[in-house]
Protein backbone atom coordinates (compact mmCIF):
# COMPACT_ATOMS: atom_id res chain seq x y z
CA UNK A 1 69.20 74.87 3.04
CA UNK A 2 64.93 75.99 2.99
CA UNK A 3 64.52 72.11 3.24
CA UNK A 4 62.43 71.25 6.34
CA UNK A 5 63.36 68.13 9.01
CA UNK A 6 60.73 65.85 6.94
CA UNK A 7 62.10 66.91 3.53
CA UNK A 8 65.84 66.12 4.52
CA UNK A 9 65.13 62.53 5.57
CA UNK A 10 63.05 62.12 2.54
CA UNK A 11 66.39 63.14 0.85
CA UNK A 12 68.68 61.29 2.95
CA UNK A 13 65.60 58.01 2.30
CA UNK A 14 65.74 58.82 -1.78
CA UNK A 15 69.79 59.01 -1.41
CA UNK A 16 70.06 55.86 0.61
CA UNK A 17 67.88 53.81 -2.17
CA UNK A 18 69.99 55.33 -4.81
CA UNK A 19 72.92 54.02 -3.29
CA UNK A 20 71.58 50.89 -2.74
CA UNK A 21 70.78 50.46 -6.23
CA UNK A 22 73.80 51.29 -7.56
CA UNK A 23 75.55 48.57 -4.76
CA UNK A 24 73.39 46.15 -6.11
CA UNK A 25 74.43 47.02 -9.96
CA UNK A 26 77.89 46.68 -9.27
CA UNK A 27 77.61 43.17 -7.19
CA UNK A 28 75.73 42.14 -10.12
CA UNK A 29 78.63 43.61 -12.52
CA UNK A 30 81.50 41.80 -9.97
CA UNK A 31 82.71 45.46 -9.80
CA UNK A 32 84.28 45.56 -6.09
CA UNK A 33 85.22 49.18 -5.70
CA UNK A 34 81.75 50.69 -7.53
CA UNK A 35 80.46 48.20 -4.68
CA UNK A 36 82.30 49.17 -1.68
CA UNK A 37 81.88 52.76 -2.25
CA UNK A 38 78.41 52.58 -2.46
CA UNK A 39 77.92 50.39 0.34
CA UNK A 40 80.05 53.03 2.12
CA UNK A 41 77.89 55.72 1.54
CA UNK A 42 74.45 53.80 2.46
CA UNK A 43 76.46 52.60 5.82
CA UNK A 44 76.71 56.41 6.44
CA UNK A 45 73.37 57.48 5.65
CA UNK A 46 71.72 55.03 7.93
CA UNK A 47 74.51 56.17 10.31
CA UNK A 48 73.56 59.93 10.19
CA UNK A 49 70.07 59.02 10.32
CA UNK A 50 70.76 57.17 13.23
CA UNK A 51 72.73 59.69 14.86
CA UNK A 52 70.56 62.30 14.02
CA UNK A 53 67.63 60.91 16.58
CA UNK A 54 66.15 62.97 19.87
CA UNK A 55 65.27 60.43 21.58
CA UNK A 56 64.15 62.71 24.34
CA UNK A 57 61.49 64.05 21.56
CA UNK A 58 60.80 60.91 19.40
CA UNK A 59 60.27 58.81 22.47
CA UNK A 60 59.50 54.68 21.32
CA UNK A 61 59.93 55.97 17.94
CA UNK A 62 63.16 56.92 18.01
CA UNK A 63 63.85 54.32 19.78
CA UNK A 64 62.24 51.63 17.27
CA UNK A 65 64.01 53.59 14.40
CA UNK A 66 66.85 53.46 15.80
CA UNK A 67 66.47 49.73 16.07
CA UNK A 68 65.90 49.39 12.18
CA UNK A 69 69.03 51.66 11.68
CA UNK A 70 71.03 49.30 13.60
CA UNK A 71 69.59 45.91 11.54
CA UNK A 72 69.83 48.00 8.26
CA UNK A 73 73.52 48.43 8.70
CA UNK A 74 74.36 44.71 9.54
CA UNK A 75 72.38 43.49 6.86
CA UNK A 76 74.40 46.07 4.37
CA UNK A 77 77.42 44.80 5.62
CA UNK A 78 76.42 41.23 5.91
CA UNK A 79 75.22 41.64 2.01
CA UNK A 80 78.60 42.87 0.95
CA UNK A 81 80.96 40.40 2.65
CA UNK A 82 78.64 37.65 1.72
CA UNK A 83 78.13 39.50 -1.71
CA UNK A 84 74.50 38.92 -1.02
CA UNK A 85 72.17 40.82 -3.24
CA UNK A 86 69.20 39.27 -1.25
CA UNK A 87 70.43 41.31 2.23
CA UNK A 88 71.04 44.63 0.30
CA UNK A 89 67.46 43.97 -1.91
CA UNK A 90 65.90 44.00 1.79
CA UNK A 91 67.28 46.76 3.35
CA UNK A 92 66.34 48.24 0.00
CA UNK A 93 62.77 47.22 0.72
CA UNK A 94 62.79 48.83 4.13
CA UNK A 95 64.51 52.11 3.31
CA UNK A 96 61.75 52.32 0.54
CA UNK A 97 58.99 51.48 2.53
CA UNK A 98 60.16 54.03 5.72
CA UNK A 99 60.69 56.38 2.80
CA UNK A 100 56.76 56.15 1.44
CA UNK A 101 55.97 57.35 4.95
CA UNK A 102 58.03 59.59 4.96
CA UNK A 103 56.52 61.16 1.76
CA UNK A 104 52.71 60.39 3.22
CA UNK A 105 53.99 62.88 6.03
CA UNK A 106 54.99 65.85 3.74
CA UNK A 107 51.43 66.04 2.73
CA UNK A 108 50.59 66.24 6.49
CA UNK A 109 51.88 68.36 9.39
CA UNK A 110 55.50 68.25 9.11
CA UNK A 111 56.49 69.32 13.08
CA UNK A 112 54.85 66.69 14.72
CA UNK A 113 56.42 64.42 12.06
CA UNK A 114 59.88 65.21 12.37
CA UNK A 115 60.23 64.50 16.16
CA UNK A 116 62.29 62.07 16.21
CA UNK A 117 65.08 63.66 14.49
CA UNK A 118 64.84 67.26 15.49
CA UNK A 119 68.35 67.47 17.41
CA UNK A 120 70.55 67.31 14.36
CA UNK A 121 68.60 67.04 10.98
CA UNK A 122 70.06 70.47 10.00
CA UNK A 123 73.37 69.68 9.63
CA UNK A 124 73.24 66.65 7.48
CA UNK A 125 72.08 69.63 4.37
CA UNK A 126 75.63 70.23 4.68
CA UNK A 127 77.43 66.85 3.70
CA UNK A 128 77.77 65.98 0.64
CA UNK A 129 76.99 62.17 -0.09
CA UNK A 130 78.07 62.52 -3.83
CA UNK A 131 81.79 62.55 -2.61
């Protein structure tokens, strides 16, 4: 609950590639319930992040994350009806690389940085993405 806006995308990011990981292990291990509950999950932590978005505040940003949200999702769907480890091992990549900046900006000023999510960030401390 101390967390601040930066620091709960970071964990929402670090959840997300955890999830994604263990989606890929279980398409790897033809395990199809392991698989579609942790696709589950990673469709509704890019959905949350989504949601979570001022776009009033984050301006283009928003807007552009928004945008990778949206391809994230249909590539993490496309990956498990295709059972394509290639799609889910490239939103993989981009969750990890929008994670690294994410990190880079809790060394910096984290206000500024958390713009584009201010409206809502505080309530995602409260679900519980284990379940």
């Amino acid at each position: 609950m101390s967390a601040d806006p930066v620091e709960l995308i970071h964990i929402l990011y670090e959840h997300g590639l955890l999830q994604l990981g263990a989606a890929r292990t279980s398409l790897a291990a033809r395990d199809i319930a392991g698989r579609n509950r942790a696709i589950s999950k990673v469709l509704g932590i890019l959905g949350e992040l989504e949601g979570s978005l001022d776009h009033k505040t984050g301006g283009s940003i928003s807007q552009n994350l928004a945008h990778i949200y949206q391809y994230m999702r249909r590539r993490v769907v496309d990956g498990n009806v295709k059972q394509d480890d290639h799609a889910l091992a490239e939103v993989e990549s981009l969750l990890r690389t929008l994670d690294e900046g994410w990190t880079a900006m809790q060394h910096a000023t984290c206000a500024p940085a958390a713009a584009p999510y201010f409206h809502a960030v505080t309530e995602l401390v409260a679900h519980n993405w284990n379940a």
